[in-house]
C-alpha atoms as a PDB file:
ATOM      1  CA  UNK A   1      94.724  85.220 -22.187  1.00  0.00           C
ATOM      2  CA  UNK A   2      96.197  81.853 -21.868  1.00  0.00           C
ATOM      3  CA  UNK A   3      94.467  79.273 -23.291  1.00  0.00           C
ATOM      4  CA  UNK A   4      93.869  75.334 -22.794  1.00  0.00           C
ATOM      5  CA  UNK A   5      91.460  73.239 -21.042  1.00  0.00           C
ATOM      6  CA  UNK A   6      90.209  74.339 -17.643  1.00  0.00           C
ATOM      7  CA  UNK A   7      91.713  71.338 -14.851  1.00  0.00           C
ATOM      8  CA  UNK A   8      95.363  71.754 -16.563  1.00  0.00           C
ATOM      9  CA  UNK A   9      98.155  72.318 -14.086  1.00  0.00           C
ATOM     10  CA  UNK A  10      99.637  75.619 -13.639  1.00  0.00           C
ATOM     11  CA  UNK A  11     103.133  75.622 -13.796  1.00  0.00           C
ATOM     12  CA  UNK A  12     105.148  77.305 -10.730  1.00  0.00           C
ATOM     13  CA  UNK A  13     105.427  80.778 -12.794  1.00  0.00           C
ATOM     14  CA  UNK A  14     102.185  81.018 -14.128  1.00  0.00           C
ATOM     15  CA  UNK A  15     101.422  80.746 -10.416  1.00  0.00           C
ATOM     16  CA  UNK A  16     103.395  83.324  -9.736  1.00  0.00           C
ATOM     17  CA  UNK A  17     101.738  85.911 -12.610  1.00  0.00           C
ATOM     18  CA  UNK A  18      97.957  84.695 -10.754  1.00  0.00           C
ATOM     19  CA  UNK A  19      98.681  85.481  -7.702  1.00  0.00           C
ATOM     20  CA  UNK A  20     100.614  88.850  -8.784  1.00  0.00           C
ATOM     21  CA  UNK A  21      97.439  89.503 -11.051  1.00  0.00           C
ATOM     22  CA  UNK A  22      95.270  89.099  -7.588  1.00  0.00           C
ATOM     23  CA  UNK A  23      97.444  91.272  -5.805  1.00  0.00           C
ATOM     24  CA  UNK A  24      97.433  93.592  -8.162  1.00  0.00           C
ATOM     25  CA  UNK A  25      93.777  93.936  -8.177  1.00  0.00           C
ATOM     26  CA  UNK A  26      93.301  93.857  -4.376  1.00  0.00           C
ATOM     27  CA  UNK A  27      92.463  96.735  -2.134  1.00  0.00           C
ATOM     28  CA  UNK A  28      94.175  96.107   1.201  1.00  0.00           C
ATOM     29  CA  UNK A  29      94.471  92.231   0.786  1.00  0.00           C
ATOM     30  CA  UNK A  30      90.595  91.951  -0.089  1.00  0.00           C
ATOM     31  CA  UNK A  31      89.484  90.920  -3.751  1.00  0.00           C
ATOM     32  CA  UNK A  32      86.874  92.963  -5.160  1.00  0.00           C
ATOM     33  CA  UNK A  33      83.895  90.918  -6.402  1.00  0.00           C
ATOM     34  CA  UNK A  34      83.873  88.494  -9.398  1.00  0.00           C
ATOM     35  CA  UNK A  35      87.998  89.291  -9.530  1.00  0.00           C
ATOM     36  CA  UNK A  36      88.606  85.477  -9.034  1.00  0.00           C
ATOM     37  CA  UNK A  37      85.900  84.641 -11.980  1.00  0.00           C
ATOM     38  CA  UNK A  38      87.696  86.357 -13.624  1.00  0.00           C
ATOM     39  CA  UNK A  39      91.053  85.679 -13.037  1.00  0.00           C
ATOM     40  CA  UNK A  40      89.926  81.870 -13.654  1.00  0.00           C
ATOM     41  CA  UNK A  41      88.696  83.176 -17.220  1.00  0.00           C
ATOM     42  CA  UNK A  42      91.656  85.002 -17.682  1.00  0.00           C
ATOM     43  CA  UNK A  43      94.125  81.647 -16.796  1.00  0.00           C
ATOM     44  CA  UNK A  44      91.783  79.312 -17.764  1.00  0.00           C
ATOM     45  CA  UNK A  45      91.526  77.671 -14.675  1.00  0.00           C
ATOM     46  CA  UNK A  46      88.831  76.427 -12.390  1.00  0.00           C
ATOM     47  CA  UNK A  47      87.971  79.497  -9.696  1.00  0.00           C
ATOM     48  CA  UNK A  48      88.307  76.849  -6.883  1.00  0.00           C
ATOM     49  CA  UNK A  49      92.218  76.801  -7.678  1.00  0.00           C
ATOM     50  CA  UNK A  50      92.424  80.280  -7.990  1.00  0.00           C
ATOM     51  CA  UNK A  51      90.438  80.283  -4.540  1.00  0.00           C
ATOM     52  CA  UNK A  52      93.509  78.155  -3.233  1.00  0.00           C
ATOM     53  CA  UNK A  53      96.373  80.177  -4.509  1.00  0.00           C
ATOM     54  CA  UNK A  54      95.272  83.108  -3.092  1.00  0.00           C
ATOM     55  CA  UNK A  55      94.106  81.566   0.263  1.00  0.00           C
ATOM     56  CA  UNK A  56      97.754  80.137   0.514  1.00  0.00           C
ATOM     57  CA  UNK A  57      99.518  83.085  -0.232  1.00  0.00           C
ATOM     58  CA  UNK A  58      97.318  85.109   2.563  1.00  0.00           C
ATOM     59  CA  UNK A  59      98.307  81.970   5.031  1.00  0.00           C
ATOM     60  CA  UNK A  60     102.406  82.957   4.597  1.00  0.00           C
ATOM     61  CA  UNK A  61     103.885  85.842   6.450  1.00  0.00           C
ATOM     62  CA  UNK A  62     107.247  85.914   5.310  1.00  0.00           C
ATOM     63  CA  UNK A  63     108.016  87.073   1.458  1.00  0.00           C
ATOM     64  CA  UNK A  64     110.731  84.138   1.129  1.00  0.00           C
ATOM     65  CA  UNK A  65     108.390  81.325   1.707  1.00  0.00           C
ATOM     66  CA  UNK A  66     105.615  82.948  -1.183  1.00  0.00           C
ATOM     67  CA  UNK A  67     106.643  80.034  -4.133  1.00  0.00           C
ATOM     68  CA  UNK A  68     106.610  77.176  -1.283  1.00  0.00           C
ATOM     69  CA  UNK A  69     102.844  78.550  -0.476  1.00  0.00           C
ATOM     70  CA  UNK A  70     101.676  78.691  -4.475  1.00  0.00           C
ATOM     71  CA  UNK A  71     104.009  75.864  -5.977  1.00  0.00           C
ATOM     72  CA  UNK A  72     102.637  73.084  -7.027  1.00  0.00           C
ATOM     73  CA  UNK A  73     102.289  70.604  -4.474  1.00  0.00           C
ATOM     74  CA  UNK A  74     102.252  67.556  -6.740  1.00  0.00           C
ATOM     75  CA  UNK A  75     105.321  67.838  -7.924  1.00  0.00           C
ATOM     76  CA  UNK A  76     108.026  64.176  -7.028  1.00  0.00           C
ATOM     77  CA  UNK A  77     104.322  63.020  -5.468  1.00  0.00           C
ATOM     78  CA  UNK A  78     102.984  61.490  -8.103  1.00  0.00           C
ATOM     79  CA  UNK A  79     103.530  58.209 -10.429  1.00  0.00           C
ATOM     80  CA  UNK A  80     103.809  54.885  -9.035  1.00  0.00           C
ATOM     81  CA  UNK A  81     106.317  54.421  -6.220  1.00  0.00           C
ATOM     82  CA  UNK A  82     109.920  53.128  -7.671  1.00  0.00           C
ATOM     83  CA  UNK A  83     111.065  49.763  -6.428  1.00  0.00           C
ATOM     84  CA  UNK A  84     114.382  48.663  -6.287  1.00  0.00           C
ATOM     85  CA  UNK A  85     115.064  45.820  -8.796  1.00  0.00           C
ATOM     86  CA  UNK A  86     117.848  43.786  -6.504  1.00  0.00           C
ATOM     87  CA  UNK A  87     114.793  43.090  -4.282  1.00  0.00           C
ATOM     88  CA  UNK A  88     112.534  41.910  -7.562  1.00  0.00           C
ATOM     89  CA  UNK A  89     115.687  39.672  -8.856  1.00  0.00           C
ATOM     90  CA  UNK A  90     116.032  38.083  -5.631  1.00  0.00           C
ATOM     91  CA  UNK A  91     112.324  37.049  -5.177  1.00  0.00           C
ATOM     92  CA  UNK A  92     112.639  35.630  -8.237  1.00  0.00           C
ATOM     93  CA  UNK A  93     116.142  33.661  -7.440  1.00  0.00           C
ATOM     94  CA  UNK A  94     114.564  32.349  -4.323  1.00  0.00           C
ATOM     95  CA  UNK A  95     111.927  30.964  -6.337  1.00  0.00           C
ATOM     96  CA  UNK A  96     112.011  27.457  -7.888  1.00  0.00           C
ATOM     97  CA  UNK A  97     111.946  27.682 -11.602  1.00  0.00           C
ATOM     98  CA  UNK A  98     109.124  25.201 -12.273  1.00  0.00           C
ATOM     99  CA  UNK A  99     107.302  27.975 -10.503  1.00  0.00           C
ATOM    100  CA  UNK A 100     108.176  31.086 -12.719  1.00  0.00           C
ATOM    101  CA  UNK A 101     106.670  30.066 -16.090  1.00  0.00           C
ATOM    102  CA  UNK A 102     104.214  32.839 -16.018  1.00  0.00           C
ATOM    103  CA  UNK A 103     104.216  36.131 -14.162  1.00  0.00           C
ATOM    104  CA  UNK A 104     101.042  34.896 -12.116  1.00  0.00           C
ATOM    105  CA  UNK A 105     103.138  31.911 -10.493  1.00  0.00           C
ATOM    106  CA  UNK A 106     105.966  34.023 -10.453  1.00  0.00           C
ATOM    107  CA  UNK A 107     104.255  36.489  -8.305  1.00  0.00           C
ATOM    108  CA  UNK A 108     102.313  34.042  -6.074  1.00  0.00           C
ATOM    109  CA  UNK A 109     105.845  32.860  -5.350  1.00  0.00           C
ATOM    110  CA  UNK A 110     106.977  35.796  -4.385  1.00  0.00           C
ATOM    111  CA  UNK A 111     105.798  39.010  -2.320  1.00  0.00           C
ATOM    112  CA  UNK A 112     106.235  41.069  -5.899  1.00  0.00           C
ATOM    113  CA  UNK A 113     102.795  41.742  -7.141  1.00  0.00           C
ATOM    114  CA  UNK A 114     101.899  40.958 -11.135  1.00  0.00           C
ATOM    115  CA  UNK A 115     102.243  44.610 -12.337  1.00  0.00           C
ATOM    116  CA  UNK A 116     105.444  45.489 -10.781  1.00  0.00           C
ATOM    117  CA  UNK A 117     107.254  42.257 -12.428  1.00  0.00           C
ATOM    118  CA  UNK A 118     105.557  43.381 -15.539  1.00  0.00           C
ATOM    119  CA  UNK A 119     106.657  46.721 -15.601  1.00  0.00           C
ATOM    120  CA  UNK A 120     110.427  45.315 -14.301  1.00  0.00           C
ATOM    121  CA  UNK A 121     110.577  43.175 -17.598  1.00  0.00           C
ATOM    122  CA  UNK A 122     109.158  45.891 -19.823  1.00  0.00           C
ATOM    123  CA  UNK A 123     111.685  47.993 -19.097  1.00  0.00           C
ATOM    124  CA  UNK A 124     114.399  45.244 -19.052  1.00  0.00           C
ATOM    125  CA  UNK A 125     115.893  45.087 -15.979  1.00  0.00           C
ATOM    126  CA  UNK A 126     115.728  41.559 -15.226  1.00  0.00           C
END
């Protein structure tokens, strides 16, 4: 049994072992009852994402597309959205610098909101 809290993220393999494990219990692509109960117990998941992974899976015909069906879809879609510092230094260059004594003139000045120039000058780039 694998254990950790129930709403953790599945990795891509551990995917793969749930949905074999529901395969390997189903008779003619139908899950007998309480199977995804426990198959939730058994990953320590929530049965809803068991629900989805097998729902997926049933949704793809072709045997090359199965980890594209039960991957993660989160995966490079999460976090805040990168932001190219030339565009941050020049709002700031085109801004007087009797203006720029704190971020919050700074970014009235500019179109760069408060947290991005924050989070620019944490992690030193200008």
């Amino acid at each position: 049994m694998v254990s950790g809290p129930k709403g953790r993220k599945l990795t891509d393999d551990e995917r793969l072992a749930l949905y074999d494990h529901l395969l390997s219990k189903s008779v003619n692509l139908k899950l007998p009852d309480a199977s995804i109960r426990a198959a939730a117990e058994w990953f320590n998941v929530h049965p809803r994402t068991v629900t989805l992974i097998w729902k997926r899976r049933l949704y793809e015909n072709d045997d090359v597309a199965l980890m594209s069906a039960i991957g993660n879809r989160k995966k490079d879609r999460v976090g805040s959205p990168s932001i190219d510092t030339k565009i941050v230094n020049d709002a700031l260059v085109s801004v007087p610098a009797q203006h720029c004594q704190t971020l919050r003139h700074a970014s009235a000045g500019t179109v760069v909101s408060i947290s991005t120039l924050w989070r620019v000058l944490e992690r030193g780039e200008i």
